[in-house]
Protein backbone atom coordinates (compact mmCIF):
# COMPACT_ATOMS: atom_id res chain seq x y z
CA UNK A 1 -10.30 -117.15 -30.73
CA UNK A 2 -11.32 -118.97 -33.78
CA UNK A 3 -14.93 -120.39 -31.95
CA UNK A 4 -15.28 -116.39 -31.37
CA UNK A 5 -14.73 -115.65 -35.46
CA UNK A 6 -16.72 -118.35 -36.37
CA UNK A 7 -19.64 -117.17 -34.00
CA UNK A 8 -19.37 -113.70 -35.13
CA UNK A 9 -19.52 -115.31 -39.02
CA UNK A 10 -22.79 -117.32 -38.30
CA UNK A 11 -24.58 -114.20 -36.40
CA UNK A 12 -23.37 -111.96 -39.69
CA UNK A 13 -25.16 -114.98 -41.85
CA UNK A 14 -28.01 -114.67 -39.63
CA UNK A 15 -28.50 -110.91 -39.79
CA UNK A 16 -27.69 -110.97 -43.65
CA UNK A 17 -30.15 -113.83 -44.00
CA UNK A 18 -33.25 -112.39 -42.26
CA UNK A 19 -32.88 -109.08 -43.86
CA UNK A 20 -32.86 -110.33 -47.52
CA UNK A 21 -35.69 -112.50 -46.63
CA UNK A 22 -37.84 -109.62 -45.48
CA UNK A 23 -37.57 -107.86 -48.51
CA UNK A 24 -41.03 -108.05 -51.09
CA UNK A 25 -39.91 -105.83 -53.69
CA UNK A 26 -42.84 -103.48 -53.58
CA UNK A 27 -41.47 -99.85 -52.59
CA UNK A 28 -38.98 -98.18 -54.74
CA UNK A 29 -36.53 -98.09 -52.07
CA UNK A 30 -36.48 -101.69 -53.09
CA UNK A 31 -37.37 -102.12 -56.41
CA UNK A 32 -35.49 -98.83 -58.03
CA UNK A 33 -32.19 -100.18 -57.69
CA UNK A 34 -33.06 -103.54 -59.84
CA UNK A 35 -34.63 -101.23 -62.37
CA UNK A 36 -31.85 -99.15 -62.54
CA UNK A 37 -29.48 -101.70 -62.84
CA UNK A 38 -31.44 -103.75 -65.65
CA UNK A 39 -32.47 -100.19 -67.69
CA UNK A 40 -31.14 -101.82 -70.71
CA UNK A 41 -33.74 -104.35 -70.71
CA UNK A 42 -36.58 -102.49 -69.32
CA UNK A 43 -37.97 -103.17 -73.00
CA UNK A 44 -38.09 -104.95 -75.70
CA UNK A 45 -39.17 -105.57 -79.25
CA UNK A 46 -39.84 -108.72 -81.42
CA UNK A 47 -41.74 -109.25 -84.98
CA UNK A 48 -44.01 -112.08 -84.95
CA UNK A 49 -46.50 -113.05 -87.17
CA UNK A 50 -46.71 -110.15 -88.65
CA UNK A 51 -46.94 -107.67 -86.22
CA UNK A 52 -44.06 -105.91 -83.45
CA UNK A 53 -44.69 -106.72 -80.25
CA UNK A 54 -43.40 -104.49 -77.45
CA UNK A 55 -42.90 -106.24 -74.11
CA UNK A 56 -43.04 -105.17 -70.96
CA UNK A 57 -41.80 -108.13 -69.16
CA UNK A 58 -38.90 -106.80 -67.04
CA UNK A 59 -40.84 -103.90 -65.65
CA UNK A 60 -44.12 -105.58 -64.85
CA UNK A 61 -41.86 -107.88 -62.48
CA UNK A 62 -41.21 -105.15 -59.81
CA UNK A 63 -44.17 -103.06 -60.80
CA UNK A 64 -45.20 -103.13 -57.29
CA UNK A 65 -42.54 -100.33 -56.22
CA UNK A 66 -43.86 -98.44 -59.90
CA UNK A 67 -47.16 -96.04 -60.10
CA UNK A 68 -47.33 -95.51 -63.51
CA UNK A 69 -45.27 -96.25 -67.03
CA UNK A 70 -45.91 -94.10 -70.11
CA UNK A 71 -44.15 -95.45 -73.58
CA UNK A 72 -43.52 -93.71 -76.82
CA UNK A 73 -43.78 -95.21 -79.80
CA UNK A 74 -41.37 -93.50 -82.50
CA UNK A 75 -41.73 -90.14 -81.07
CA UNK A 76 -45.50 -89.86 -80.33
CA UNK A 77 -47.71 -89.47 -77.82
CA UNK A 78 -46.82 -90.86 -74.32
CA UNK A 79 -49.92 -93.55 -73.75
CA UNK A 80 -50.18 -95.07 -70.29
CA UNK A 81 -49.46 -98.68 -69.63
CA UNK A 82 -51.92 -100.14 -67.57
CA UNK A 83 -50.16 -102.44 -65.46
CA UNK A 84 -51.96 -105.83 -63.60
CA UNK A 85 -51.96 -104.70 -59.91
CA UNK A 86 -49.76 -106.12 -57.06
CA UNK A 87 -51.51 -109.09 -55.07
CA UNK A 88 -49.68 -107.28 -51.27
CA UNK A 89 -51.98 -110.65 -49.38
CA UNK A 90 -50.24 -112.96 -51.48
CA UNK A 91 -46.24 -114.71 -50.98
CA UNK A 92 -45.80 -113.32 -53.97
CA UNK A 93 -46.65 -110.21 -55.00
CA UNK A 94 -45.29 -109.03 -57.84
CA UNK A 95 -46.34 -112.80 -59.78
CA UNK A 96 -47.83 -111.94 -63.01
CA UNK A 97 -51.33 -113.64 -63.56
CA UNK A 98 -52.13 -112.14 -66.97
CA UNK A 99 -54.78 -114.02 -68.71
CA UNK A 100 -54.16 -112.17 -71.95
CA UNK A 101 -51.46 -110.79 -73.82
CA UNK A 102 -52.07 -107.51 -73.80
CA UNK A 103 -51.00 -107.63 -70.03
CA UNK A 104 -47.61 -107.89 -71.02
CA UNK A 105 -47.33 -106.52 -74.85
CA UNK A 106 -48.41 -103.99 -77.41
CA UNK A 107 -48.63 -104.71 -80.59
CA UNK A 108 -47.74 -102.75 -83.90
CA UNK A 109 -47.94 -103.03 -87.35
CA UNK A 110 -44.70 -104.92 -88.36
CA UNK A 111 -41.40 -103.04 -88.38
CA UNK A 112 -43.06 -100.22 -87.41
CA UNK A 113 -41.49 -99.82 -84.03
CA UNK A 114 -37.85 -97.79 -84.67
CA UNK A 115 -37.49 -95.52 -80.75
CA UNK A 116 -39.17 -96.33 -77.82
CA UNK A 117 -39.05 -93.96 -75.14
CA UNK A 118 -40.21 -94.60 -71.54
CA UNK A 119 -41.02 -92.91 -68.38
CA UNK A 120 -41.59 -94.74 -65.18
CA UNK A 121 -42.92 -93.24 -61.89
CA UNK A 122 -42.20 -94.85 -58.72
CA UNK A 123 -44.48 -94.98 -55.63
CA UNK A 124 -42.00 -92.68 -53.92
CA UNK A 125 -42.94 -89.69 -56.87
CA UNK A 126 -39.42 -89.98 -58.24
CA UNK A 127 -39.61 -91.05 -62.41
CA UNK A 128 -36.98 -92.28 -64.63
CA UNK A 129 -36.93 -91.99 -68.42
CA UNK A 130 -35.58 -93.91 -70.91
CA UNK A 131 -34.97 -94.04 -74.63
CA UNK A 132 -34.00 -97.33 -76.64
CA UNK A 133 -33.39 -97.80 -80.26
CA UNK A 134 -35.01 -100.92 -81.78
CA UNK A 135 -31.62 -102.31 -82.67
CA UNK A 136 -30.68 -102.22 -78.93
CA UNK A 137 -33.96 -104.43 -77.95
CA UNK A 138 -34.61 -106.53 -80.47
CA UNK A 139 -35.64 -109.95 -80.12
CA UNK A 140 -34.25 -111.97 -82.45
């Protein structure tokens, strides 16, 4: 009886095993529930030297399940993100190789930045939308 449990337990390990390795993170069937379990920190916002800097950082990591972002600053116009593409031949695909800054970040005059409002489209057509107050994603 307990040689049966334990080889049941190993062949669960087994099964559990394989299928988390065979996930890459680049549909939103995979990548949506990350995103909408770190929402919060889809953003965020730091002055430095002079200047906000919105970050991007959490989204671009599972951009490859994402076709488009659009960000508000303050209420204004909804301006694309462009976002570094996935590298699907690679281990892994969702690595950032940015080789400048403005991969990642926007900048702003300093303390400009008070609402940031977002809308993210995933590859399946569904979007989500979100709003943040600077207080909420500050970087201090």
């Amino acid at each position: 009886m307990r040689k049966t449990s334990h080889t049941v337990l190993a062949a669960a390990f087994c099964i559990i095993a394989a299928g988390a390795g065979a996930a890459n993170f680049t549909t939103a069937a995979e990548v949506k529930p990350i995103l909408q379990a770190t929402k919060a920190q889809w953003i965020a916002v730091r002055n430095y030297e002079g200047q906000d800097l919105l970050y991007f950082t959490n989204l671009l990591s599972w951009r490859c399940g994402l076709t488009e972002v659009f960000y508000s600053v303050n209420g204004g116009e909804m301006t694309p993100f462009r976002m570094e593409p996935c590298y699907l031949d690679t281990a892994q695909p969702n690595a950032l190789k940015a080789e400048t800054l403005d991969a990642v970040l926007v900048s702003f005059p300093a303390e400009s930045v008070e609402t940031i409002d977002l809308n993210v489209t995933f590859d399946d057509g569904t979007s989500e939308q979100a709003h943040y107050e600077r207080k909420a994603v500050e970087i201090q």
